[in-house]
Protein backbone atom coordinates (compact mmCIF):
# COMPACT_ATOMS: atom_id res chain seq x y z
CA UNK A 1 -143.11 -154.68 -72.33
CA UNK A 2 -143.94 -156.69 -68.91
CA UNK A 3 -142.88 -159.91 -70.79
CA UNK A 4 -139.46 -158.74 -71.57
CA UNK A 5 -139.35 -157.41 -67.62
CA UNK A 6 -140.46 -160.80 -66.35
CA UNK A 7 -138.11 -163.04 -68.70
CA UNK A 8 -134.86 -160.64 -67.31
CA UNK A 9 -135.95 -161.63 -63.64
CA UNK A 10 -133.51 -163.95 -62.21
CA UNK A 11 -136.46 -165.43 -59.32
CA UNK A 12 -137.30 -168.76 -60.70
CA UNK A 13 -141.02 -168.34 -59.14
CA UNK A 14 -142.33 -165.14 -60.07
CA UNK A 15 -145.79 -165.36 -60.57
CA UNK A 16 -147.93 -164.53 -63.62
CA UNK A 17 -149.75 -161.20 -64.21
CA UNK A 18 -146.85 -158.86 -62.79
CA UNK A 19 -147.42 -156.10 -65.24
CA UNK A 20 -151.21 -155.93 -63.45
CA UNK A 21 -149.04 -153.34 -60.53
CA UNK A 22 -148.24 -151.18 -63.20
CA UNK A 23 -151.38 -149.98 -63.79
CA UNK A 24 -152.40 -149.35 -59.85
CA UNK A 25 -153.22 -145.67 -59.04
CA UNK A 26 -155.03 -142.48 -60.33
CA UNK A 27 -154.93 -142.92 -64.05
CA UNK A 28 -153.51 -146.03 -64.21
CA UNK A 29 -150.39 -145.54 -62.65
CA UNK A 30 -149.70 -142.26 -64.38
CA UNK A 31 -148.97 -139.06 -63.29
CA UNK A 32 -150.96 -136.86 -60.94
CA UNK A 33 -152.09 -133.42 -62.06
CA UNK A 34 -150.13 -130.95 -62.09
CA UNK A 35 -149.96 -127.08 -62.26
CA UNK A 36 -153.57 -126.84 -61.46
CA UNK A 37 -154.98 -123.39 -61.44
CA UNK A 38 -157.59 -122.83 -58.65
CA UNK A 39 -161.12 -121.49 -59.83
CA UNK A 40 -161.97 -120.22 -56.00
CA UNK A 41 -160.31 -120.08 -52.90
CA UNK A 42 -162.31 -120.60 -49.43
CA UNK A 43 -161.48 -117.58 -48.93
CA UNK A 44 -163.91 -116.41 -51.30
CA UNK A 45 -166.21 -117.99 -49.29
CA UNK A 46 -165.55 -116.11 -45.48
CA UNK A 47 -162.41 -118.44 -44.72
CA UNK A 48 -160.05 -116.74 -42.85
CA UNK A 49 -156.92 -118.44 -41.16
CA UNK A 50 -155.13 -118.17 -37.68
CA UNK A 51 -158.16 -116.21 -36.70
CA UNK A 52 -159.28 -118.88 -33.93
CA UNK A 53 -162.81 -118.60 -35.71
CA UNK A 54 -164.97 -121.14 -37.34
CA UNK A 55 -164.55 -121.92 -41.16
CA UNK A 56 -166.74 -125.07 -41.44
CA UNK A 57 -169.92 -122.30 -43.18
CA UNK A 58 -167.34 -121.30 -45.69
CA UNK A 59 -166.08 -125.03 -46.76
CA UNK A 60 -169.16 -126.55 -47.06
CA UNK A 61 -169.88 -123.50 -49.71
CA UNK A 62 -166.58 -124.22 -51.02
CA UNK A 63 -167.20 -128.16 -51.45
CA UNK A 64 -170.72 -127.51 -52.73
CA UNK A 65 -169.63 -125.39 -55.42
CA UNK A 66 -166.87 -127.45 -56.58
CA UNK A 67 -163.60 -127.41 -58.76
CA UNK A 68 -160.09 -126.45 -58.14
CA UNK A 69 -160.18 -125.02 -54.24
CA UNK A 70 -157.41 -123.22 -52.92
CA UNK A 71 -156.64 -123.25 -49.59
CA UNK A 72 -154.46 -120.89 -48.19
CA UNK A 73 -151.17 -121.39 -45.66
CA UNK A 74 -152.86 -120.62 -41.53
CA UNK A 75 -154.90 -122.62 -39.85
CA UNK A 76 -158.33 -123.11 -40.41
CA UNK A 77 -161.09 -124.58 -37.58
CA UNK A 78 -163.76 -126.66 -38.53
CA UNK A 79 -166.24 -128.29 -36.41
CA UNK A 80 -168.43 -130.27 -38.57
CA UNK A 81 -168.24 -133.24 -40.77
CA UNK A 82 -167.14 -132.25 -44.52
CA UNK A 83 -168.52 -134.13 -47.55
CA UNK A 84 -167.33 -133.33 -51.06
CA UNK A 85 -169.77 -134.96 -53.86
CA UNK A 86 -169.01 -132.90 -57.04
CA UNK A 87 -166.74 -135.23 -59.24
CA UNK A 88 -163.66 -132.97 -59.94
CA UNK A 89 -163.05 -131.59 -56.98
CA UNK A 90 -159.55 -130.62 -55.63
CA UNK A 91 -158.13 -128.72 -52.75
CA UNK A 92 -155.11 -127.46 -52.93
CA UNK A 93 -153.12 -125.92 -49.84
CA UNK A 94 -149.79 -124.22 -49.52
CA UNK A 95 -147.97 -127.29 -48.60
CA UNK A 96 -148.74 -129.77 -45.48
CA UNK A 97 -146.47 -128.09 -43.03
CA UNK A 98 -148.27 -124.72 -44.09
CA UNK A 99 -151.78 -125.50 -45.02
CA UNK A 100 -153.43 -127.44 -41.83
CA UNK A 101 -157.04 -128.41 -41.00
CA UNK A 102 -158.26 -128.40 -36.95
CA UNK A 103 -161.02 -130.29 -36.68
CA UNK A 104 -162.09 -129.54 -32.90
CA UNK A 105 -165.03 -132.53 -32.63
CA UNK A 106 -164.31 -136.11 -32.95
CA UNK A 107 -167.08 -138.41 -35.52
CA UNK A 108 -168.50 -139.95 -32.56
CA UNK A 109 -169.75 -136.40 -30.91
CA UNK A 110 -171.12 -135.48 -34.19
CA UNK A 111 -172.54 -139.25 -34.73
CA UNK A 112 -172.72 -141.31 -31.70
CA UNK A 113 -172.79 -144.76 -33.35
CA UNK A 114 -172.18 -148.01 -30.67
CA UNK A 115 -171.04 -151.05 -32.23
CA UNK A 116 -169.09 -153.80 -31.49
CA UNK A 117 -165.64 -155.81 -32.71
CA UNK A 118 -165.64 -158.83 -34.20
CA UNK A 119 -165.15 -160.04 -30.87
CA UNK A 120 -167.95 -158.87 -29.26
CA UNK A 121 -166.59 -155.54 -27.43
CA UNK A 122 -168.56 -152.79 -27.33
CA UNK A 123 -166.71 -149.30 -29.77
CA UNK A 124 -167.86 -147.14 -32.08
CA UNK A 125 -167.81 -147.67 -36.12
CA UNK A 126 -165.54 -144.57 -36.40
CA UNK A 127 -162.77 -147.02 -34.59
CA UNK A 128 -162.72 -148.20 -38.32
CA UNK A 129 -164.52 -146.14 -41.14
CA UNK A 130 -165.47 -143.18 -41.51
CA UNK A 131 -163.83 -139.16 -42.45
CA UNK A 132 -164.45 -135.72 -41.34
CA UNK A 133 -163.92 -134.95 -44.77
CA UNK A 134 -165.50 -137.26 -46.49
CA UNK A 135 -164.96 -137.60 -50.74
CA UNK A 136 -168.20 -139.49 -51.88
CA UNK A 137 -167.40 -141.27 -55.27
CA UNK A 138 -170.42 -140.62 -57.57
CA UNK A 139 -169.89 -143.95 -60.15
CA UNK A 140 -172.02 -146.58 -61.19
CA UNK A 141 -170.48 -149.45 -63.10
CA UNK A 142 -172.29 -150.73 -66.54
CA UNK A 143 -174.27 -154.26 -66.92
CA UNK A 144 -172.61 -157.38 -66.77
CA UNK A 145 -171.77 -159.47 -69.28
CA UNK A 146 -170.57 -163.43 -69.41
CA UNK A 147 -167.08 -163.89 -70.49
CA UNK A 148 -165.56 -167.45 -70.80
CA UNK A 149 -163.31 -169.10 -68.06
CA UNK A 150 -160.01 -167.40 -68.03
CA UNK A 151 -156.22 -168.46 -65.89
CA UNK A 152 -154.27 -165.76 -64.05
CA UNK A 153 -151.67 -164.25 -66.15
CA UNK A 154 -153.89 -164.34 -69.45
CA UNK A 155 -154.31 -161.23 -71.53
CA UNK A 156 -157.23 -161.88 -73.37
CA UNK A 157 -160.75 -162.89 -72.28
CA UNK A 158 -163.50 -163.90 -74.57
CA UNK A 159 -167.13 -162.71 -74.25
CA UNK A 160 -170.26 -165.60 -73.91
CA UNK A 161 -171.87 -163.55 -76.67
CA UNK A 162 -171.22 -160.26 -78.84
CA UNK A 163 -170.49 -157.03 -77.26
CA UNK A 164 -169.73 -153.00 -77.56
CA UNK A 165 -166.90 -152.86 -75.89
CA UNK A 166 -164.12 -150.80 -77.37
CA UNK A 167 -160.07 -150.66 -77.14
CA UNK A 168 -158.89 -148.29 -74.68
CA UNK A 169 -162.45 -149.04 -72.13
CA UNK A 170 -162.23 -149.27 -68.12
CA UNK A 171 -163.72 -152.43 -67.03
CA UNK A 172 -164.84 -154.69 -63.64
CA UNK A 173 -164.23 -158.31 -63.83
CA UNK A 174 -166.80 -160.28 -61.59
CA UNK A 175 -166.66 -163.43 -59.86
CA UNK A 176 -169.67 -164.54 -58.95
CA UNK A 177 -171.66 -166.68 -56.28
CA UNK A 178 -169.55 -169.93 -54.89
CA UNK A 179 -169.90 -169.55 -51.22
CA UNK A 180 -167.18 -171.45 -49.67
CA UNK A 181 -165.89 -172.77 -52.85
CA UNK A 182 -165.16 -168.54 -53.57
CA UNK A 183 -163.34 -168.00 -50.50
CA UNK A 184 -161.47 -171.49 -51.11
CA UNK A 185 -160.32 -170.06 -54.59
CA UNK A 186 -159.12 -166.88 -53.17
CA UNK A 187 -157.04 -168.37 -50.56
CA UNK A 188 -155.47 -170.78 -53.37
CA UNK A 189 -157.06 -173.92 -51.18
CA UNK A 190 -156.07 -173.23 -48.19
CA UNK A 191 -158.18 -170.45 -46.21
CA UNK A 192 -157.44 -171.23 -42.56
CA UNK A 193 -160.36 -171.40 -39.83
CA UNK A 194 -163.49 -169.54 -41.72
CA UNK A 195 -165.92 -170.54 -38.73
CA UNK A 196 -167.08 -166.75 -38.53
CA UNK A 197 -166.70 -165.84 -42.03
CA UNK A 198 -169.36 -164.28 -44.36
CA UNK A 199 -168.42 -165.65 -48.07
CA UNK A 200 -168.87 -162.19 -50.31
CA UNK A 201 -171.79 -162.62 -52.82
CA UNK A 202 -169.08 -161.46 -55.70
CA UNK A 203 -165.45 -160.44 -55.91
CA UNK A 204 -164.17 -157.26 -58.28
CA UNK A 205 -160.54 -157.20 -60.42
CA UNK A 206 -160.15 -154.09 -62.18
CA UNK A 207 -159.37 -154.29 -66.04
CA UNK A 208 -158.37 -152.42 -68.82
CA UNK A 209 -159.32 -153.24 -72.45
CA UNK A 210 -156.11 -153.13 -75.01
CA UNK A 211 -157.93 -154.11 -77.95
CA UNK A 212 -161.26 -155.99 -79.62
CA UNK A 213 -161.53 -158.59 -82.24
CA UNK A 214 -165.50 -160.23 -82.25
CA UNK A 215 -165.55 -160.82 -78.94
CA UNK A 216 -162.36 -161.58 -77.97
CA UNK A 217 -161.37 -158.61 -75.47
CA UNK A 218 -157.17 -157.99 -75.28
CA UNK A 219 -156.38 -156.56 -71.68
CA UNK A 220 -154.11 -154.05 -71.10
CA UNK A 221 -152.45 -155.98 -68.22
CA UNK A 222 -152.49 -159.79 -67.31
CA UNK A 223 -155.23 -161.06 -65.00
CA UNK A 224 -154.45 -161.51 -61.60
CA UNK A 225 -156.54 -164.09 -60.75
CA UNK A 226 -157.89 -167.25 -62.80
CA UNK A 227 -161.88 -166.71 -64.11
CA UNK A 228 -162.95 -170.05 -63.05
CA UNK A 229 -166.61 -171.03 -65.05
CA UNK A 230 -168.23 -172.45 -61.61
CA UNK A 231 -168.25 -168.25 -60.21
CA UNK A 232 -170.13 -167.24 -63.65
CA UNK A 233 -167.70 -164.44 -64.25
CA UNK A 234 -168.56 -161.77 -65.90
CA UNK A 235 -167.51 -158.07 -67.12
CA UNK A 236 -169.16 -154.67 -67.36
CA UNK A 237 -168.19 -150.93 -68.37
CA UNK A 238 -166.45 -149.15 -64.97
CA UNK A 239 -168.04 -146.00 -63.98
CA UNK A 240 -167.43 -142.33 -64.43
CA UNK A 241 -163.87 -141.35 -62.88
CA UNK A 242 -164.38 -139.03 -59.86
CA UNK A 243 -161.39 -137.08 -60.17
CA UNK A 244 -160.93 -135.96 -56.69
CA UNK A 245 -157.46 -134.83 -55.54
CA UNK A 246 -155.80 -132.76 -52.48
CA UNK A 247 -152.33 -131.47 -52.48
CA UNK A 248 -150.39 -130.03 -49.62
CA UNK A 249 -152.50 -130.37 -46.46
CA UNK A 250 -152.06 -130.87 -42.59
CA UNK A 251 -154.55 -132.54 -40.77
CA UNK A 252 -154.85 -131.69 -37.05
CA UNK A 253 -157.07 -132.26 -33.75
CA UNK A 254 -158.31 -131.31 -30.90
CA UNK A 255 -157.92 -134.87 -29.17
CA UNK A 256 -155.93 -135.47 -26.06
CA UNK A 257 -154.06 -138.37 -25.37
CA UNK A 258 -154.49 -141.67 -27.33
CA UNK A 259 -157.47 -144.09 -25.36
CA UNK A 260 -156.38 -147.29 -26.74
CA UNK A 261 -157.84 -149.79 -29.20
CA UNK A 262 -161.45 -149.90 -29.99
CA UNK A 263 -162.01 -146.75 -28.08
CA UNK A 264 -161.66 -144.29 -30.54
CA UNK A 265 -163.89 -141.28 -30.76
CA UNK A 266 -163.44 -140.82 -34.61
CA UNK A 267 -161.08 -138.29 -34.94
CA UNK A 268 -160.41 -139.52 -38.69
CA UNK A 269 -159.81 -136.85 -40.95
CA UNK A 270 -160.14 -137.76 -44.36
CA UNK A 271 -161.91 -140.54 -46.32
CA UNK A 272 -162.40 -141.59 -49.74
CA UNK A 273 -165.60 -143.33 -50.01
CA UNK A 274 -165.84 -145.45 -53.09
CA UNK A 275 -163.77 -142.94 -55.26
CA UNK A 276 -162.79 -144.15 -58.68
CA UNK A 277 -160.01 -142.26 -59.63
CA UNK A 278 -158.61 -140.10 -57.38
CA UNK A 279 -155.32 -138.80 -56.09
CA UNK A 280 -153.96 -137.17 -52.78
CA UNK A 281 -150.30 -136.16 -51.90
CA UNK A 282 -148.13 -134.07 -49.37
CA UNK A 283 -150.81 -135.08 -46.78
CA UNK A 284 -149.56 -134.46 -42.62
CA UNK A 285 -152.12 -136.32 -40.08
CA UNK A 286 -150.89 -135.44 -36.46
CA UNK A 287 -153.21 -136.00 -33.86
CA UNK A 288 -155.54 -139.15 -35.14
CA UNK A 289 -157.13 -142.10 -34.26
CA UNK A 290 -156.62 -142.97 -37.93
CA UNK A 291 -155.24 -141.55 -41.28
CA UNK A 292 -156.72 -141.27 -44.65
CA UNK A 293 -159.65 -144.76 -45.68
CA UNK A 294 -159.41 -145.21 -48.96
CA UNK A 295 -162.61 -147.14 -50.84
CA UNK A 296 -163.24 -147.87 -54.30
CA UNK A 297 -160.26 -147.97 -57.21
CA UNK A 298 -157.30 -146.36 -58.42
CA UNK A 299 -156.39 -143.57 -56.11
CA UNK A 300 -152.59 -143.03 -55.33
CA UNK A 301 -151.72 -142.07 -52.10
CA UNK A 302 -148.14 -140.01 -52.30
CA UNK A 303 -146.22 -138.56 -49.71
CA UNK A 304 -148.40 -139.28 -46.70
CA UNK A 305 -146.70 -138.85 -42.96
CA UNK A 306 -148.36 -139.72 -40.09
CA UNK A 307 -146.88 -138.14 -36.71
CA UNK A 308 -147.64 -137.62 -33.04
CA UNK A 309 -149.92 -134.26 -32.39
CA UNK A 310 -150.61 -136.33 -28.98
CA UNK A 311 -149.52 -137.97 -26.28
CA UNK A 312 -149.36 -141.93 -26.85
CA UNK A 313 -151.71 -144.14 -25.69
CA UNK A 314 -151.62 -147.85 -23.77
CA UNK A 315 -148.54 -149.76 -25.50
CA UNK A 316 -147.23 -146.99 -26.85
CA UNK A 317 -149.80 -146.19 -29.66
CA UNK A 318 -150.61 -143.29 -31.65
CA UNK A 319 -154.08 -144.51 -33.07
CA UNK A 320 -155.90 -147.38 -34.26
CA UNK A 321 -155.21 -147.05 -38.81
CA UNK A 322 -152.82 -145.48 -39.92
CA UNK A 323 -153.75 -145.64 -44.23
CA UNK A 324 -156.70 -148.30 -45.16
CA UNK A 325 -157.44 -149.49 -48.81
CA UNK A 326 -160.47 -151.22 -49.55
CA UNK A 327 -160.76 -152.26 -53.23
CA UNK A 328 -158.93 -152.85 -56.15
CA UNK A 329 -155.45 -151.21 -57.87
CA UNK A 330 -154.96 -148.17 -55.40
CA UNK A 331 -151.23 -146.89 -54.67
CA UNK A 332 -149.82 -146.18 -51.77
CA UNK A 333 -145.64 -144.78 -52.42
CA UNK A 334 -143.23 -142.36 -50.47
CA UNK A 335 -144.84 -142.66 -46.72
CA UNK A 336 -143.54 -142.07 -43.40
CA UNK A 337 -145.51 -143.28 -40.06
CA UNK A 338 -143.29 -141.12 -37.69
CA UNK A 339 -145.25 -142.83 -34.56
CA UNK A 340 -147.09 -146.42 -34.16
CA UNK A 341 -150.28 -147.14 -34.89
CA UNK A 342 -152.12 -151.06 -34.24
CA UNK A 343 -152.14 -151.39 -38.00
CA UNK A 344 -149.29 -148.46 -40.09
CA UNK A 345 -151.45 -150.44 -43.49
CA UNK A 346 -153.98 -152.01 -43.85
CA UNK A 347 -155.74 -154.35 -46.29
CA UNK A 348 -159.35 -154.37 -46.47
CA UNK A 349 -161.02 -157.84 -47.41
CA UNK A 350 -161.18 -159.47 -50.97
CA UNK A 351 -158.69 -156.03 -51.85
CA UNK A 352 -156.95 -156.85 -54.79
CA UNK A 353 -154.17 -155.45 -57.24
CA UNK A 354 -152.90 -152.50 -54.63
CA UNK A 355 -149.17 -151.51 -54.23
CA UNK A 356 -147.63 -150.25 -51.80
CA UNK A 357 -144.26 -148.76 -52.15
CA UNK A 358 -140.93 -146.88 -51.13
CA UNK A 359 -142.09 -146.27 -47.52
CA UNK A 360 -140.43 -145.95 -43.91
CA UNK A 361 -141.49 -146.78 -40.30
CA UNK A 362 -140.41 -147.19 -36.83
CA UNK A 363 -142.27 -150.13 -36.58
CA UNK A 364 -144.28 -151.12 -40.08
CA UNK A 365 -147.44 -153.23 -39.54
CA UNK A 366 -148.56 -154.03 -43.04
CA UNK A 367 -152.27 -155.55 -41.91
CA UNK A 368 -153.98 -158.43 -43.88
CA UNK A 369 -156.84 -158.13 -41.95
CA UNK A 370 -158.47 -161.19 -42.84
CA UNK A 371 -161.37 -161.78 -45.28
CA UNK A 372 -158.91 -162.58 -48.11
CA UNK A 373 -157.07 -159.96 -49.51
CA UNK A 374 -155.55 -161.24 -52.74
CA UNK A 375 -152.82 -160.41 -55.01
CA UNK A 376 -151.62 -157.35 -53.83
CA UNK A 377 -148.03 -156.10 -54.09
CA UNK A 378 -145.32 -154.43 -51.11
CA UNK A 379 -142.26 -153.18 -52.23
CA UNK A 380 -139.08 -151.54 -50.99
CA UNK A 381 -140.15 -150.35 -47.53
CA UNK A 382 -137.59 -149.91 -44.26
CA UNK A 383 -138.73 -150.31 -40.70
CA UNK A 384 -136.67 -149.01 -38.08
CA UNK A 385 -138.42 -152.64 -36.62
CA UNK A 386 -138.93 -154.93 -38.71
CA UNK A 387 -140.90 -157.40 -36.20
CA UNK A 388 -143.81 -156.44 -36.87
CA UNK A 389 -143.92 -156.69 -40.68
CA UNK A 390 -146.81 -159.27 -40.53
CA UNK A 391 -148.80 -158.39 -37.49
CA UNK A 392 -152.25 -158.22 -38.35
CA UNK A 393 -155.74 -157.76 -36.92
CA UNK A 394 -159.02 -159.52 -37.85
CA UNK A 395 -161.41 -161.51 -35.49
CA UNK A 396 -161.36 -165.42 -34.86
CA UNK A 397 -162.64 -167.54 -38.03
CA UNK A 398 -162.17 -165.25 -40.82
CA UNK A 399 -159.82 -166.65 -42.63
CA UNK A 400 -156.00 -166.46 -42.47
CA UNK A 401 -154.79 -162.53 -42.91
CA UNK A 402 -153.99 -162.55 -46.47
CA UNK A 403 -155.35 -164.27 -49.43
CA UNK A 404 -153.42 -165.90 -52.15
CA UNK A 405 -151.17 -164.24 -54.79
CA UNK A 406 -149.48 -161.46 -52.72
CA UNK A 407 -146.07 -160.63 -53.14
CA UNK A 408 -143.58 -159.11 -50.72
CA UNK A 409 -140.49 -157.76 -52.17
CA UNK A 410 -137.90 -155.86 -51.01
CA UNK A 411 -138.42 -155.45 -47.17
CA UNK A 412 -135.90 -154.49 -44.68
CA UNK A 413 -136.19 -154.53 -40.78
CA UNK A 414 -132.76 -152.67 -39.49
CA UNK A 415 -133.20 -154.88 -35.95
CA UNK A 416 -134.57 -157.79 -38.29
CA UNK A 417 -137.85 -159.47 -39.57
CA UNK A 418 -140.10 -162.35 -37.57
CA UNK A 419 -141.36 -164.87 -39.95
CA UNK A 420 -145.10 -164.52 -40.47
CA UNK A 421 -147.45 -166.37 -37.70
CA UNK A 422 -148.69 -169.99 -39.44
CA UNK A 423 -152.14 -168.31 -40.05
CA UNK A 424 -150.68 -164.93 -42.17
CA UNK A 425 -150.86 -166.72 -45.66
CA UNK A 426 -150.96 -169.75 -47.85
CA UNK A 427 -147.64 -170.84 -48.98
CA UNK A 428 -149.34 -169.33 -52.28
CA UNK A 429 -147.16 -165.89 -51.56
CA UNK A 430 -144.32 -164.84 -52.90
CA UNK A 431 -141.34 -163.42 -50.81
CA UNK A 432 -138.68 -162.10 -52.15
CA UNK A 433 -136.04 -160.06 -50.80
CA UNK A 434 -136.99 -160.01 -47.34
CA UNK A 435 -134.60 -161.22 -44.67
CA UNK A 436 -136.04 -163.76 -42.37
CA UNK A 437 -136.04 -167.76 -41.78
CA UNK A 438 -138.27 -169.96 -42.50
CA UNK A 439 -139.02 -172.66 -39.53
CA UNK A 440 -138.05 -175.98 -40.33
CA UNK A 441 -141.37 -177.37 -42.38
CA UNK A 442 -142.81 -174.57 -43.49
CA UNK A 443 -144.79 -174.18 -47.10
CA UNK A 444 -143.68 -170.77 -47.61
CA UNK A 445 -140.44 -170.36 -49.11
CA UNK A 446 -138.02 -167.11 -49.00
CA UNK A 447 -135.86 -166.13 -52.08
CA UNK A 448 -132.95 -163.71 -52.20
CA UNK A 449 -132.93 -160.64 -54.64
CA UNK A 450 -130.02 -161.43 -56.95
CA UNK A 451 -128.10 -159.55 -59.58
CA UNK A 452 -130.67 -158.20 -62.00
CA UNK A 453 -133.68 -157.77 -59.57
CA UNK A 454 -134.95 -153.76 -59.34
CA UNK A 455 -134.83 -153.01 -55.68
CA UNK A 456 -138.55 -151.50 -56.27
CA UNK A 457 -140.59 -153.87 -58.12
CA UNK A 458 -143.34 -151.49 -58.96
CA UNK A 459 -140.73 -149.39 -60.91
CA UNK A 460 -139.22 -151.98 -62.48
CA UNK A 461 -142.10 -152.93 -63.77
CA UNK A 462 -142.69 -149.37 -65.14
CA UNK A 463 -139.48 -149.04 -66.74
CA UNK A 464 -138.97 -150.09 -70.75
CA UNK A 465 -136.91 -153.23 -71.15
CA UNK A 466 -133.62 -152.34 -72.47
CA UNK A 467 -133.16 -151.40 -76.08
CA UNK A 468 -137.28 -150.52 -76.00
């Protein structure tokens, strides 16, 4: 199917392992639940909206218990942190401009919790983790295994010794160890300053086995990175999916006016902490220092708006994040960031395999925020501004912003896009469709869509070839 897609392309330099993006998101790229039918409502459990009193008792009872939650259209107050940890829950409101959420104390009253930046300034953690609602994925993955060195773009991998792995299995690829050779690898040679950088003790590609013959495993999608032997890579049974899900919510706050970067209180709403499977859509977050964190694997992010609910802070800023992923093959499609935040997306480090797609801006900051994130995919988005495409964040000596293997596709500034800063990526990235010029020099080379090329990338790599 992907071969057929790839050999139609008319880009001379499209990189191996494209049908890899097919399978990011809840279920491997398929479709979210639908007509679920709610077991409870909180309202069963003393919930009542537009009643000005507080429903944080009644949630909690709600979350403990479990399942398909409704939540009803009003307003409900809640002034404690929320943590879901039943695998399968869902909640389900009336629709985000009917269903909303007040949460009336920040993270950092609940939690007081000084750090400090990569620079050195003194903030809290909740300026970058952390939910008021917080999803806690329950999975463990299996035992590794060795599997034999393996290229990007291969389908099949071949285990050091006999297994029990079966067709049809979720699995974690591992590379392992390496130090500075690792980080080396994932910046295709060329990593930029990495003074202040931390080489991670082992890197994660999600996987899907197709089929088994001895111990040769088939994949269901190409690798997206090579399985060099000198990081020991290895393989082991994913965990349990978590199944969490919310459909049709508004998130709103108490906070006043935006204080700037790196003094957030923590009025994050949601997060998804190391969920494996999960799925969230017609989301509203008005009011935040930053939208939804996203942790773990394969949770699709639909129809997510972030607006005002405040005043604007110094530079004209709504908040600090507007939608993190951390992690392997989550999607992000059909967003709107209504205001400005320091970073509208952002890439968490050694991320891998994540779309994003078919989303607008007024000023679209899609941030690599250093530490390597690898082979990731953006396609078809419009900013109102295109400047800041490739504005990212990150401390000194981390690395440059993005790792090797991503691919841009499809990007369109209405007043025009800057060409990345020297340090964004190696000239290992692929850009196509997006309208800017390369200085004089430059390793990283710009190629026009031409006749033939879907607009989306993602979908085109959904779609049967013709005559299949």
């Amino acid at each position: 199917m992907f071969a057929g897609l790839a050999s139609s392309l008319l880009i001379a330099a499209i990189p191996p392992g494209l049908g890899a993006y097919a399978e990011a998101g809840y279920d491997f790229g398929g479709e979210l639940p639908k007509a679920l039918a709610p077991a409870a409502s909180v309202t069963d459990f003393g919930a009542s909206p537009n009643d000005k009193v507080d429903d944080t008792d009644a949630f909690e009872k709600a979350l403990r218990k479990g399942g398909v939650i409704a939540v009803p259209e009003g307003e409900f107050l809640l002034s404690r942190r929320l943590h879901a940890r039943k695998p399968g829950t869902v909640l389900l409101g009336s629709g985000s401009a009917k269903t909303r959420l007040r949460f009336t104390r920040s993270l950092e009253d609940l939690d007081p919790t000084p750090a400090k930046n990569a620079g050195g300034m003194a903030t809290t953690q909740w300026s970058w983790i952390g939910g008021l609602l917080t999803f806690h994925g329950a999975s463990k993955n299996g035992p590794t295994q060795a599997v034999l060195p393996a290229k990007r773009g291969d389908v099949s991998l071949t285990l050091a010794k006999a297994g029990r792995f079966k067709a049809g299995q979720e699995v974690v690829l591992f590379l392992n160890g390496g130090g500075d050779r690792l980080v080396r690898h994932l910046y295709a040679g060329e990593p930029g300053k990495t003074s202040n950088l931390k080489p991670p003790p082992r890197v994660e590609l999600a996987a899907r086995i197709a089929a088994v013959d001895g111990r040769v495993l088939t994949l269901s999608a190409p690798l997206l990175a090579d399985l060099p032997e000198e990081f020991a890579p290895t393989i082991a049974l994913a965990g349990a999916r978590d199944e969490y899900g919310l459909r049709g919510i508004g998130f709103v706050t108490d906070a006043k006016a935006y204080k700037g970067h790196f003094k957030e209180d923590g009025w994050n709403p949601l997060e998804f902490h190391d969920v494996h499977h999960g799925w969230m859509e017609d989301l509203a977050f008005n009011g935040v220092d930053s939208g939804p964190f996203v942790s773990g694997s394969h949770v699709t992010l639909r129809r997510i708006t972030c607006g005002a609910g405040r005043p604007t802070g110094p530079g004209g800023f709504i908040g600090h994040h507007g939608v993190s992923l951390k992690g392997q093959a989550h999607r992000l499609e059909e967003f709107e960031f209504k205001v400005r935040f320091h970073h509208d997306v952002t890439f968490c480090d050694w991320s891998s395999g994540n779309v994003v797609r078919a989303g607008s801006g007024v000023d679209i900051t899609l941030d690599f925020h250093k530490r390597g994130p690898f082979a990731n995919l953006v396609t078809n988005l419009v900013s109102a501004d295109g400047a800041n495409f490739f504005t990212c964040g990150g401390g000194e000596g981390l690395g440059r912003s993005a790792g090797a293997w991503n691919i841009f596709w499809n990007l369109k500034g209405r007043k025009g896009i800057d060409f990345p800063a020297p340090d964004f990526c190696p000239a290992a990235t692929t850009f196509v469709g997006v309208p800017m010029q390369a200085p004089r020099g430059s390793p990283i080379k710009v190629q026009y869509l031409k006749a033939g090329d879907p607009a989306d990338l993602w979908l085109g790599l959904r779609a049967k070839p013709p005559g299949k």
